[in-house]
C-alpha atoms as a PDB file:
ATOM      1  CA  UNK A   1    -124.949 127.788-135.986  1.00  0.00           C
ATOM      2  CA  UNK A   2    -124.712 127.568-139.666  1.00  0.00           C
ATOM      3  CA  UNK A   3    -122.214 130.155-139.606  1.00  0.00           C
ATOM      4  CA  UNK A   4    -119.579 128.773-137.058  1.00  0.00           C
ATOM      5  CA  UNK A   5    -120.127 125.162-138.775  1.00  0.00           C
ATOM      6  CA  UNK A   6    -119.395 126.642-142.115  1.00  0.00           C
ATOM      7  CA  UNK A   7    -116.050 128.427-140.593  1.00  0.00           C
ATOM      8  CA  UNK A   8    -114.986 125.019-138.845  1.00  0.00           C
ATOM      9  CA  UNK A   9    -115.290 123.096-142.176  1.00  0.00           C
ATOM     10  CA  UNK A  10    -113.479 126.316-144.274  1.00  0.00           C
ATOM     11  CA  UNK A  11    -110.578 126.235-141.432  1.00  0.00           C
ATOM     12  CA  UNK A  12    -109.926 121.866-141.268  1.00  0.00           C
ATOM     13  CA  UNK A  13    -111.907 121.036-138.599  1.00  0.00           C
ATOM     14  CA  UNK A  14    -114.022 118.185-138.810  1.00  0.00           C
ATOM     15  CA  UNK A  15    -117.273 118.296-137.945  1.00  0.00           C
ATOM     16  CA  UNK A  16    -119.637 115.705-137.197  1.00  0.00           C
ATOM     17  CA  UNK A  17    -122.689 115.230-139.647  1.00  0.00           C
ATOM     18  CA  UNK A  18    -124.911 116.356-137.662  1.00  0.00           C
ATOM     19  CA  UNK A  19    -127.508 114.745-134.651  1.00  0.00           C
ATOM     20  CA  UNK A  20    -130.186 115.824-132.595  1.00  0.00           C
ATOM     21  CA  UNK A  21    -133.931 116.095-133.181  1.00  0.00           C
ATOM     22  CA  UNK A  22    -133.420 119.161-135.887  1.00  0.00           C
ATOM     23  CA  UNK A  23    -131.155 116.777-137.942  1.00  0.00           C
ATOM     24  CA  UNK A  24    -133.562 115.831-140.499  1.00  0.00           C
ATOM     25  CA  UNK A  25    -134.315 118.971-141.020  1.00  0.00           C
ATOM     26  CA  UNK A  26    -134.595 120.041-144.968  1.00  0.00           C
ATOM     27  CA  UNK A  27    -133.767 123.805-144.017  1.00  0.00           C
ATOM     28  CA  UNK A  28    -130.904 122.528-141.765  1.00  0.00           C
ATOM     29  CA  UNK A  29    -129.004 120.711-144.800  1.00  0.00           C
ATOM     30  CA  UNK A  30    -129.869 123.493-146.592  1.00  0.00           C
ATOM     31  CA  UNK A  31    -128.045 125.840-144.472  1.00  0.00           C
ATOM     32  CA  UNK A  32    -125.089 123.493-144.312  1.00  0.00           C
ATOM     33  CA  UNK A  33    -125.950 122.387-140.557  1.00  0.00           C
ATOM     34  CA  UNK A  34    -125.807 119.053-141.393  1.00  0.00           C
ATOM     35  CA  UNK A  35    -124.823 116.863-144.250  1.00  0.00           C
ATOM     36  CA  UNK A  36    -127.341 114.390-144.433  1.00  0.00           C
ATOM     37  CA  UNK A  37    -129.954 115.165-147.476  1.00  0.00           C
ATOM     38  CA  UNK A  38    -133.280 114.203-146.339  1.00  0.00           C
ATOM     39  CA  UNK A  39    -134.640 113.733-149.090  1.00  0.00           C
ATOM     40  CA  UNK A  40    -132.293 111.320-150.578  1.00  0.00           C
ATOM     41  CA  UNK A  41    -132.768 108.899-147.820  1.00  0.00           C
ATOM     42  CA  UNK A  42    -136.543 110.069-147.096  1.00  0.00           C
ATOM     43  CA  UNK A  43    -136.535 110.957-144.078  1.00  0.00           C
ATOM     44  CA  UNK A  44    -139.355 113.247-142.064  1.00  0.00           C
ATOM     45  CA  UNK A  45    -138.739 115.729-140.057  1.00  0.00           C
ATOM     46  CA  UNK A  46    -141.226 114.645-137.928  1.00  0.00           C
ATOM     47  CA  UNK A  47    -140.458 117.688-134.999  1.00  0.00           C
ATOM     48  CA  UNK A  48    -142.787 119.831-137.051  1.00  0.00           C
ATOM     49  CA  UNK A  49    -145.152 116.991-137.950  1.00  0.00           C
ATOM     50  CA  UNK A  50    -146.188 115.845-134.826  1.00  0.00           C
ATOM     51  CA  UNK A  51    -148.714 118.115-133.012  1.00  0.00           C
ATOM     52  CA  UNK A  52    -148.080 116.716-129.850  1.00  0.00           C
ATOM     53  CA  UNK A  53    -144.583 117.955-129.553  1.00  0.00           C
ATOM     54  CA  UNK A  54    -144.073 121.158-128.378  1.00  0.00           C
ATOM     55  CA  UNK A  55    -140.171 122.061-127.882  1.00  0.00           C
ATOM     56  CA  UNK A  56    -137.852 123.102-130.411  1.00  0.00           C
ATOM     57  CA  UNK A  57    -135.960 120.773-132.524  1.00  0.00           C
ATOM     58  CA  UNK A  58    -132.404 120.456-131.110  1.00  0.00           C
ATOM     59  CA  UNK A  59    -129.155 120.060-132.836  1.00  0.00           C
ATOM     60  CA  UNK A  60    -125.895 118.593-131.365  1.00  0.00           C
ATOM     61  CA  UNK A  61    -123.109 119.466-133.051  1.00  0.00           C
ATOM     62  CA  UNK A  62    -119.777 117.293-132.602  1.00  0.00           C
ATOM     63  CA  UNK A  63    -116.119 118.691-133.448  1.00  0.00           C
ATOM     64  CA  UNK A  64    -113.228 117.034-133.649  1.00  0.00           C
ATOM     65  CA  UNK A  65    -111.345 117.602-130.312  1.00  0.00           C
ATOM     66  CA  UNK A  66    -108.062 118.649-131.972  1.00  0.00           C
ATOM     67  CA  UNK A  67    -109.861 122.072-133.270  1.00  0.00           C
ATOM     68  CA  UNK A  68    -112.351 122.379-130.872  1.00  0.00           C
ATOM     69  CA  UNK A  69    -110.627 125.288-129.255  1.00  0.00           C
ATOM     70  CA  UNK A  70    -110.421 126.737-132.897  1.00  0.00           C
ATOM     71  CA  UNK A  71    -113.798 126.765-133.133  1.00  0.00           C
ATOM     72  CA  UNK A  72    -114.921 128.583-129.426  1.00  0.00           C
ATOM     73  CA  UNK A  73    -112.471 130.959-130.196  1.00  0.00           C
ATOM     74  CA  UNK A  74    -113.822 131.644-133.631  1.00  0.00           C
ATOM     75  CA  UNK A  75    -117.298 132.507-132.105  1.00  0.00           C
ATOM     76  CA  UNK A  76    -116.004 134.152-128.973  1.00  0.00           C
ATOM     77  CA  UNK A  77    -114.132 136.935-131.463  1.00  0.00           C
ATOM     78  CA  UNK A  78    -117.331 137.244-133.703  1.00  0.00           C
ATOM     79  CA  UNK A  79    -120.228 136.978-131.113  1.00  0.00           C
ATOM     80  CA  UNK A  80    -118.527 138.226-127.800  1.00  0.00           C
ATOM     81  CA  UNK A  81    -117.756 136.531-124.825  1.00  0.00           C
ATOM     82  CA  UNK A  82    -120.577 136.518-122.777  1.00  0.00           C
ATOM     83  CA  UNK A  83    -122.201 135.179-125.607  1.00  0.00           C
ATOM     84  CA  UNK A  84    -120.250 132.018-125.485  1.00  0.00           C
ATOM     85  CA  UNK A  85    -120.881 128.601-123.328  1.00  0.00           C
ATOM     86  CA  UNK A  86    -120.431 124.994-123.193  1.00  0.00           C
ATOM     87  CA  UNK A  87    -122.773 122.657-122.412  1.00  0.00           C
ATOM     88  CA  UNK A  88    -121.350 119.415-121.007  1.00  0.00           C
ATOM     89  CA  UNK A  89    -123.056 116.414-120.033  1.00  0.00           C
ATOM     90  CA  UNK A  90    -121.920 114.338-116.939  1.00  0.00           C
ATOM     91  CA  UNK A  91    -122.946 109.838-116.731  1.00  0.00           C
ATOM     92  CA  UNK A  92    -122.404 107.538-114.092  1.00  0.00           C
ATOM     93  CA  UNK A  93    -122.203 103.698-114.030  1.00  0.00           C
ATOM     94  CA  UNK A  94    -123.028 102.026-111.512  1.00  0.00           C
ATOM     95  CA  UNK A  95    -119.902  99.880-109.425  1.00  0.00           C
ATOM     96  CA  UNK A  96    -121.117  96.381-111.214  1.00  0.00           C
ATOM     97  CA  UNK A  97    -121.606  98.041-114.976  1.00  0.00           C
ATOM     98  CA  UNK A  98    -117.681  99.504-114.504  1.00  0.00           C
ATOM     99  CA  UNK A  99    -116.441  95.891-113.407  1.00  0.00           C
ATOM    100  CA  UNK A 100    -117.933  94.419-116.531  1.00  0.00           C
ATOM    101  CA  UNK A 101    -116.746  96.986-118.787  1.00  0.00           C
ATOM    102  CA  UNK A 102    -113.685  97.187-117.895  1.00  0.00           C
ATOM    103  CA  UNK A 103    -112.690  93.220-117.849  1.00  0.00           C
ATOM    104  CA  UNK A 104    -114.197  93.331-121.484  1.00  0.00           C
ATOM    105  CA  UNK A 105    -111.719  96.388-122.030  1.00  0.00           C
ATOM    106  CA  UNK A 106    -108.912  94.362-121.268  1.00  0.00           C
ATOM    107  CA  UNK A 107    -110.144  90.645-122.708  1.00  0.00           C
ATOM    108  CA  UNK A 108    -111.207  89.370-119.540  1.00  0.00           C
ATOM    109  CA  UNK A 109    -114.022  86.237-119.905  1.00  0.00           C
ATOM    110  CA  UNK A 110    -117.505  87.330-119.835  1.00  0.00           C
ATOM    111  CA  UNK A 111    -118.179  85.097-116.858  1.00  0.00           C
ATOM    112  CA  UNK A 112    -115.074  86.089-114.738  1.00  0.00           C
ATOM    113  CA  UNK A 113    -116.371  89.351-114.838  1.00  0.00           C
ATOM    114  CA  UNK A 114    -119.549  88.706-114.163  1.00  0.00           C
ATOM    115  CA  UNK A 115    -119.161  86.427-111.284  1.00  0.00           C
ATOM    116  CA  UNK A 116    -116.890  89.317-109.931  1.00  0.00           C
ATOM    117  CA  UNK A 117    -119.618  92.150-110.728  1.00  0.00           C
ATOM    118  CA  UNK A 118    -122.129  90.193-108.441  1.00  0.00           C
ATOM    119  CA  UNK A 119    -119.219  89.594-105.449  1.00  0.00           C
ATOM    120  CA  UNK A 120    -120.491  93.796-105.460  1.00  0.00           C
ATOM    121  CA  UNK A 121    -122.689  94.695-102.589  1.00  0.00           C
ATOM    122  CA  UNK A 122    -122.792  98.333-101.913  1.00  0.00           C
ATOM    123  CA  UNK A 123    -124.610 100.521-104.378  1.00  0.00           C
ATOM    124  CA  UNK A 124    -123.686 104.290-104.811  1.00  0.00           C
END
């Protein structure tokens, strides 16, 4: 991870600072993963503090969707294609949220939308 982060940050892509459960991570700043210093704002990395919690600390890593490609490519060429995926996460809204949303979207009174988003009967 630390290696394609370090190649997308050498090559102009931005990259995000770094979120997920692993971000506070000491050895993850270290390595560049992300660029928030724990112990400047002192923060625990609580993942490996708390007993009770038994996954892995996870990192998401963002890039900026102009050199996203860049970057698969990058560690396609160095780690081999079948090494390679994308993860990709799917939400829905339900029909009254997407009413609402949308009239704020485009200025649309609170209560005009509202009184629209109830007019909604059927539920996906």
């Amino acid at each position: 991870m630390a290696d394609f982060i370090r190649w997308a940050k050498s090559n102009g892509v931005p990259v995000g600072p770094g979120r997920g459960s692993g971000a506070g991570s000491l050895v993850a700043y270290s390595l560049g993963i992300t660029d928030l210093d724990p112990l400047r704002y002192a923060l625990l990395f609580e993942r490996f503090l708390n007993p009770e919690r038994v996954s892995m600390p996870d990192f998401d890593v963002d890039f900026c969707q102009d050199g996203r490609e860049r970057v698969i490519q990058y560690v396609r060429q160095k780690y081999g294609e079948n090494c390679v995926s994308q993860i990709v996460t799917f939400g829905t809204m339900s029909s009254k949220a997407v009413i609402r949303d949308v009239g704020r979207v485009l200025d649309f009174p609170y209560g005009l939308c509202d009184r629209l988003s109830k007019l909604v009967r059927w539920k996906a």
